[in-house]
Protein backbone atom coordinates (compact mmCIF):
# COMPACT_ATOMS: atom_id res chain seq x y z
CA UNK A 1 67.56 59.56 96.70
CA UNK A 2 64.00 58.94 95.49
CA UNK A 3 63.41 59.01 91.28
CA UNK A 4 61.67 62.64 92.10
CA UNK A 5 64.73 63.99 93.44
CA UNK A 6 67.10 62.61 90.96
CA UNK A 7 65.16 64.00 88.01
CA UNK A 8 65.34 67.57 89.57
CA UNK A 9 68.60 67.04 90.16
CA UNK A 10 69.55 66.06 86.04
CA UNK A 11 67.17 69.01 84.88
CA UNK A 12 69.01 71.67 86.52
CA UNK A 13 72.12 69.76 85.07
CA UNK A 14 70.87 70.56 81.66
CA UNK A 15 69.66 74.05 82.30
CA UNK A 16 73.11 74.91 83.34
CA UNK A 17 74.87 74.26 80.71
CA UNK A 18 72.20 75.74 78.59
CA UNK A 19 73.07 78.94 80.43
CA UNK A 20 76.78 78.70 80.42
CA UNK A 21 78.43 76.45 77.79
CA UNK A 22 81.52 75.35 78.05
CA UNK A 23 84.69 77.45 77.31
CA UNK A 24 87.28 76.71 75.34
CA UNK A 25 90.60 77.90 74.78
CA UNK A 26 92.34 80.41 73.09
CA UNK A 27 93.95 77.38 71.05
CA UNK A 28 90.76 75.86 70.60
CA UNK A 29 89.07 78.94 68.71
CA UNK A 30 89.82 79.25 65.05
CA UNK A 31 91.33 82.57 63.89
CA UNK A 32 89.28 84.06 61.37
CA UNK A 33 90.66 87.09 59.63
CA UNK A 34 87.98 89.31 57.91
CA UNK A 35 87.28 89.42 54.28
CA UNK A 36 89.14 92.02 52.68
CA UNK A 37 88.19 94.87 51.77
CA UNK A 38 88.49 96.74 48.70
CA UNK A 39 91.10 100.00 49.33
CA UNK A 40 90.21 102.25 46.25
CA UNK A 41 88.87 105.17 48.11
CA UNK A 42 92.08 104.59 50.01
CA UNK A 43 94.52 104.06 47.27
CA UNK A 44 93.20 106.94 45.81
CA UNK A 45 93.00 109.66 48.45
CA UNK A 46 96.06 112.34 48.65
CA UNK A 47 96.20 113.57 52.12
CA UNK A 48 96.36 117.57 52.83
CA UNK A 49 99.74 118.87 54.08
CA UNK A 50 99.72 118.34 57.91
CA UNK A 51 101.19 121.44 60.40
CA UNK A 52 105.23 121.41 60.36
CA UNK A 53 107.24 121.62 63.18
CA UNK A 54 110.28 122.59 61.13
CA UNK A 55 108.76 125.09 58.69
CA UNK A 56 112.23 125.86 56.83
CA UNK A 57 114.81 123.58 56.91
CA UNK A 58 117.52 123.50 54.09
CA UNK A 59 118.73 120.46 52.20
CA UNK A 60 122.12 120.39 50.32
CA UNK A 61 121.93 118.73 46.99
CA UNK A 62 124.70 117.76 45.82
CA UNK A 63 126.37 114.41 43.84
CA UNK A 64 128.13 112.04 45.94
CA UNK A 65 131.99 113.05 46.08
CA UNK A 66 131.14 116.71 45.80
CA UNK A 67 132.27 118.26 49.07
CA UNK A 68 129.08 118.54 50.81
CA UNK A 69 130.55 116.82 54.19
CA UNK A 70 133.04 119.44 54.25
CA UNK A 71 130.21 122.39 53.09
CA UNK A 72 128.71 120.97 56.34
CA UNK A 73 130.93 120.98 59.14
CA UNK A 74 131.34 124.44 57.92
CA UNK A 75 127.84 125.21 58.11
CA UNK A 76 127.96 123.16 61.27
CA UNK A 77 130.49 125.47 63.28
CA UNK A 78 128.26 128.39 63.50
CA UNK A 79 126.51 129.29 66.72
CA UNK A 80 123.02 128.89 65.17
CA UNK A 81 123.06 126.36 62.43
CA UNK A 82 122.84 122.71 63.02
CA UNK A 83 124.46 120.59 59.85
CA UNK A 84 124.50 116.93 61.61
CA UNK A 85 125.80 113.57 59.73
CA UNK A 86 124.07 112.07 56.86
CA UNK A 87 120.16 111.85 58.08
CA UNK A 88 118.90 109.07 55.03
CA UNK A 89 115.55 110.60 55.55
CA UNK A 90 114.61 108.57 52.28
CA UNK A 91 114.66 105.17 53.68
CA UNK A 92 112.98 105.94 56.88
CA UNK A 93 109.67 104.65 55.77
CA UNK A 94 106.36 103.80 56.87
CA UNK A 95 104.39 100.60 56.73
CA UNK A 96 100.08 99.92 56.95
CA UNK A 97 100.32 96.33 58.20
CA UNK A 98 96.44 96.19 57.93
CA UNK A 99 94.46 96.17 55.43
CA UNK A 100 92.15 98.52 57.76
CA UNK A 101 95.37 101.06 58.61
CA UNK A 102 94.88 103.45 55.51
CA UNK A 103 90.97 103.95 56.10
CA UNK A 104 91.84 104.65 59.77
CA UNK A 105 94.80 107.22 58.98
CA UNK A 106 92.25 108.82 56.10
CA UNK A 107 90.01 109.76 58.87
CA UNK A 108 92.92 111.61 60.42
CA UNK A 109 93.82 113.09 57.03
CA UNK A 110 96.65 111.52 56.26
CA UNK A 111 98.33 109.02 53.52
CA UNK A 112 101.50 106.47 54.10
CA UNK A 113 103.01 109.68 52.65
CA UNK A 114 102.08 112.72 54.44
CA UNK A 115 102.94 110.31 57.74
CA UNK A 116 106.45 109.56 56.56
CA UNK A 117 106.76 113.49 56.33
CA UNK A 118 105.63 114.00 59.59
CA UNK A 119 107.85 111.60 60.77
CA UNK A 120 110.69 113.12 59.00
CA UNK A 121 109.67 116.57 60.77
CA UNK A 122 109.83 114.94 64.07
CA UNK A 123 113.07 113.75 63.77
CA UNK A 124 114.48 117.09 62.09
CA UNK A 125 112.61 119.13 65.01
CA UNK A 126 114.05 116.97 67.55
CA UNK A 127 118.06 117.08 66.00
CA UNK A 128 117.48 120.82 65.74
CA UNK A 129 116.01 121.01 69.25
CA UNK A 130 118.82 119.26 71.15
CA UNK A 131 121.32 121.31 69.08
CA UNK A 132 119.80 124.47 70.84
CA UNK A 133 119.98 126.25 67.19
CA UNK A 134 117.58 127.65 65.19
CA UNK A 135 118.41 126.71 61.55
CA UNK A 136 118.79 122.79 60.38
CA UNK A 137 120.38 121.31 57.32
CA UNK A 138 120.61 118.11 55.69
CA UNK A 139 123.15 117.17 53.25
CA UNK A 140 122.21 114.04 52.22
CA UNK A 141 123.33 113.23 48.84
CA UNK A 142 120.88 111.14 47.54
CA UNK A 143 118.02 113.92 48.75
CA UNK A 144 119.31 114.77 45.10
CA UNK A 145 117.22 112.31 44.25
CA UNK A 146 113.77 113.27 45.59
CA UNK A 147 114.14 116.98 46.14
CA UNK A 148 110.51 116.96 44.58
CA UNK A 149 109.19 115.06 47.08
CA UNK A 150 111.48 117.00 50.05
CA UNK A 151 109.71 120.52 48.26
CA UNK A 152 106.44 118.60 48.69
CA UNK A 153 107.11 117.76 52.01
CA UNK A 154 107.82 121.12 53.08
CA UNK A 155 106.74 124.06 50.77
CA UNK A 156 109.18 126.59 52.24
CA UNK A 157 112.42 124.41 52.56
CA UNK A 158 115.51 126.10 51.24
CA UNK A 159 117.75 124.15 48.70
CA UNK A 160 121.55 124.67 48.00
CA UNK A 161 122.79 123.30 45.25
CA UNK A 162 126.27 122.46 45.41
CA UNK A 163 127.93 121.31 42.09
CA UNK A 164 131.32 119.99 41.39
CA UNK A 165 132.91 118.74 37.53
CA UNK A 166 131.20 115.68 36.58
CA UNK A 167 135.09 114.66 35.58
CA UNK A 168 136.07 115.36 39.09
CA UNK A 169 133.08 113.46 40.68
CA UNK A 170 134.16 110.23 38.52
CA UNK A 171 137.72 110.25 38.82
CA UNK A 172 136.89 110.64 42.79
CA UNK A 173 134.53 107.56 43.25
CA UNK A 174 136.97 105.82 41.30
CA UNK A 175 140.23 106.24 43.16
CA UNK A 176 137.69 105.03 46.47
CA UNK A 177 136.26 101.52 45.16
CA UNK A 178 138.74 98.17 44.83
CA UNK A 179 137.55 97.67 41.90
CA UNK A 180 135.72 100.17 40.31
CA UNK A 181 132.60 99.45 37.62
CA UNK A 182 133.66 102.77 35.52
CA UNK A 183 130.48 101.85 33.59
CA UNK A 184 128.52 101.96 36.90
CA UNK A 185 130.13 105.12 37.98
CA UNK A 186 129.64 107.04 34.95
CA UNK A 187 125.48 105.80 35.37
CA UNK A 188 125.95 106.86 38.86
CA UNK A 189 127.40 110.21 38.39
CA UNK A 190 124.60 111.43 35.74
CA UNK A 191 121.91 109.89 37.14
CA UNK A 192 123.00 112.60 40.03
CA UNK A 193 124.11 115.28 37.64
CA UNK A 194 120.19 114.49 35.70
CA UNK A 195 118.73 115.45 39.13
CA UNK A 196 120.78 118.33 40.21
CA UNK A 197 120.21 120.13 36.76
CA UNK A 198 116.69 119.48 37.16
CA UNK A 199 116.86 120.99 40.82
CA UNK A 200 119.13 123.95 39.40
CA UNK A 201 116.27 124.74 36.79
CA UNK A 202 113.21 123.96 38.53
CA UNK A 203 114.02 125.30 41.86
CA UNK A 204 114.13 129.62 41.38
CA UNK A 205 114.76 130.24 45.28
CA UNK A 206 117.85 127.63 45.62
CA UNK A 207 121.24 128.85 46.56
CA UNK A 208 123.90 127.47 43.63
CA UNK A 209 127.61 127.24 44.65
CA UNK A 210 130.43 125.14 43.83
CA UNK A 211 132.59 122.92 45.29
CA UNK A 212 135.57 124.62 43.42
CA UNK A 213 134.45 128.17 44.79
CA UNK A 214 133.94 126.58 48.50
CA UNK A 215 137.52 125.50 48.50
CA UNK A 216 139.04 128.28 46.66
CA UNK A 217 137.59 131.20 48.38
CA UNK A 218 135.59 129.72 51.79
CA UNK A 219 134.83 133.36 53.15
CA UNK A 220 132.92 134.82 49.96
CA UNK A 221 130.83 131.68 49.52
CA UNK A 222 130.25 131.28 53.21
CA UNK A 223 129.08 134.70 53.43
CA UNK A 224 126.44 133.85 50.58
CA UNK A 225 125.53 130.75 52.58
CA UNK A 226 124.58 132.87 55.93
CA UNK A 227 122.87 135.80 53.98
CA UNK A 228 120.74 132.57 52.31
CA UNK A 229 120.35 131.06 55.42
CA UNK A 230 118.99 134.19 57.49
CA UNK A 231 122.26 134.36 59.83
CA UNK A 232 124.72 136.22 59.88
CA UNK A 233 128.44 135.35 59.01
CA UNK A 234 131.00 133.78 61.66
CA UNK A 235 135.08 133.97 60.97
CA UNK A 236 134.78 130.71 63.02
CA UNK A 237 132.86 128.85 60.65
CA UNK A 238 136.24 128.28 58.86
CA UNK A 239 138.56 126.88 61.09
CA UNK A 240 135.56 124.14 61.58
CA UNK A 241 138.37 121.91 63.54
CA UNK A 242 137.86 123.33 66.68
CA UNK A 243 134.29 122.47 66.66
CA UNK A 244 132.60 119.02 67.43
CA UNK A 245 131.13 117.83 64.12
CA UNK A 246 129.92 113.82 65.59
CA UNK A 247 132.53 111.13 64.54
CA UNK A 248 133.53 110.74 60.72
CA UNK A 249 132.62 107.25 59.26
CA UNK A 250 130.87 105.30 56.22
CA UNK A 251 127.29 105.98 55.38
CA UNK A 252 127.16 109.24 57.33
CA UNK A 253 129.08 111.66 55.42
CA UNK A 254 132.79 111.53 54.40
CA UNK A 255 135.73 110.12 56.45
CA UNK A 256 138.74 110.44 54.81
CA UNK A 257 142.03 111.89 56.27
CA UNK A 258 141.02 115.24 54.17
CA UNK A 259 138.10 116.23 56.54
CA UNK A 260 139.35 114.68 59.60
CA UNK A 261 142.15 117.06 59.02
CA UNK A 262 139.93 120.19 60.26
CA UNK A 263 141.40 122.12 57.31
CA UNK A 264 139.98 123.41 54.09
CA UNK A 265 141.91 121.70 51.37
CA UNK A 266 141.73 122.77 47.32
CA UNK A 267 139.55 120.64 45.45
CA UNK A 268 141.22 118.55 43.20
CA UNK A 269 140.73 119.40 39.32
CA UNK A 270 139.15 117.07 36.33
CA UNK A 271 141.57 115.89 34.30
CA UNK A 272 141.41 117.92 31.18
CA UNK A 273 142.33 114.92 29.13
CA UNK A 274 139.36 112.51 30.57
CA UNK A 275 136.55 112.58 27.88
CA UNK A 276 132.95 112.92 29.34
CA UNK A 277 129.61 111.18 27.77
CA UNK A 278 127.84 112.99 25.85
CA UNK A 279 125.01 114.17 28.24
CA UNK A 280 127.63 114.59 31.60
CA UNK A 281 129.68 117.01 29.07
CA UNK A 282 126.60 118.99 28.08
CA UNK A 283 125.57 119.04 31.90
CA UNK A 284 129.13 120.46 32.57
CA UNK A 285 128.95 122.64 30.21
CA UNK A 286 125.68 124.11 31.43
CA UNK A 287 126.66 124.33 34.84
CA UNK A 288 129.96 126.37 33.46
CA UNK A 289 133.36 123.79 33.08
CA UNK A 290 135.42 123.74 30.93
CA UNK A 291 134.94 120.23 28.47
């Protein structure tokens, strides 16, 4: 090949790879993440209330070891209400794993908020539409807990509030732990009793009842339940054994031989001689026991 030849050949050498450099692997590149950002206008931003699929659901508030498992399968036998197990709404959350996520959801008009509510609508619209029923509701103790948040997640929800004797509620959630904290419990049962007296005052559209009254005379509070609830009253509501209420067991509701039993059983009494705090006895007191 003469020197000519071989000098055109090296120059288009070198123009190629001017044209295409080499590529290099994914390994090869560096990851680079971008600078963040600052998130203030994010932080800061409240999003509006997105459309509800559920517009009215109900939520039982109520103190653990208050009867609310057996207020539902009650509720839960009639052709049109849907009471299922223990839905935790609380701790289904939602996480930005960007630091770019909340901008992006802002222009969609929402917050890590407003989407955990409409997440919690989805799964409340999809319960109540493979019941086939019309009304849903959740009786999730610790909804006691944020029943601001629940109102603020859907304006027109309707609340019951279900109350039992503090003294009751203690001696209860004693008898069921090994080895029972009684200065824990006593915490735990006002820090529920602080909520539900906040619900009972706050809330002028809720539905009060008692755990005593449910067990002593099912058919008149019942009765009160449906006319709250928009439906009208069943007679099969209380023999809720014959219906298919989902399997009893820890976390979801109650599971003791009482409600397996498909019978309404009296609620057992306080014992008059157990002394209350302070602030549980003036709660009682408001809410009409005997201390």
């Amino acid at each position: 090949m003469s020197a000519i030849a071989k000098g055109l050949k090296r120059r288009g050498r070198l123009m190629a790879q001017a044209v295409s450099p080499p590529r290099k692997t994914l390994d090869a590149i560096p990851t680079q993440r971008p600078p963040e950002r600052p998130q203030q206008a994010s932080a800061d931003y409240t999003a509006p209330l997105a459309p509800r699929l559920v517009q009215s659901p109900a939520f039982v508030l109520s103190s653990v070891r208050s009867g609310s498992t057996l207020l539902r399968v009650l509720l839960n036998s009639h052709s049109r209400i849907r009471a299922p197990h223990e839905m935790h709404l609380r701790t289904v959350h939602v996480r930005m794993s960007r630091e770019f996520t909340a901008d992006a959801m802002k222009e969609l008009a929402l917050d890590r908020e407003e989407l955990e509510h409409v997440l919690w609508d989805r799964v409340l619209h999809l319960e109540l539409s493979r019941s086939g029923k019309d009304v849903i509701v959740d009786k999730t103790p610790p909804n006691t807990l944020i029943w601001p948040r629940l109102h603020r997640c859907w304006p027109d929800a309707r609340f019951v509030v279900l109350l039992r004797h503090p003294g009751a509620v203690i001696q209860s959630l004693t008898s069921r732990r090994a080895e029972p904290d009684h200065e824990a419990i006593r915490a735990e049962v006002l820090g529920y009793a602080e909520k539900l007296e906040e619900a009972r005052q706050s809330l002028a559209g809720a539905h009060v009842i008692t755990y005593e009254d449910l067990t002593a005379d099912p058919e008149r509070v019942t009765r009160g339940l449906c006319e709250y609830l928009g439906v009208p009253w069943e007679s099969g509501m209380l023999d809720y054994g014959k219906q298919d209420h989902g399997t009893f067991r820890p976390k979801l509701g109650d599971w003791s031989k009482e409600i397996k039993s498909g019978r309404i059983q009296a609620a057992r009494q306080a014992d008059p001689t157990a002394e209350l705090p302070p602030r549980l006895a003036e709660i009682a007191k408001a809410w009409g026991y005997p201390v």
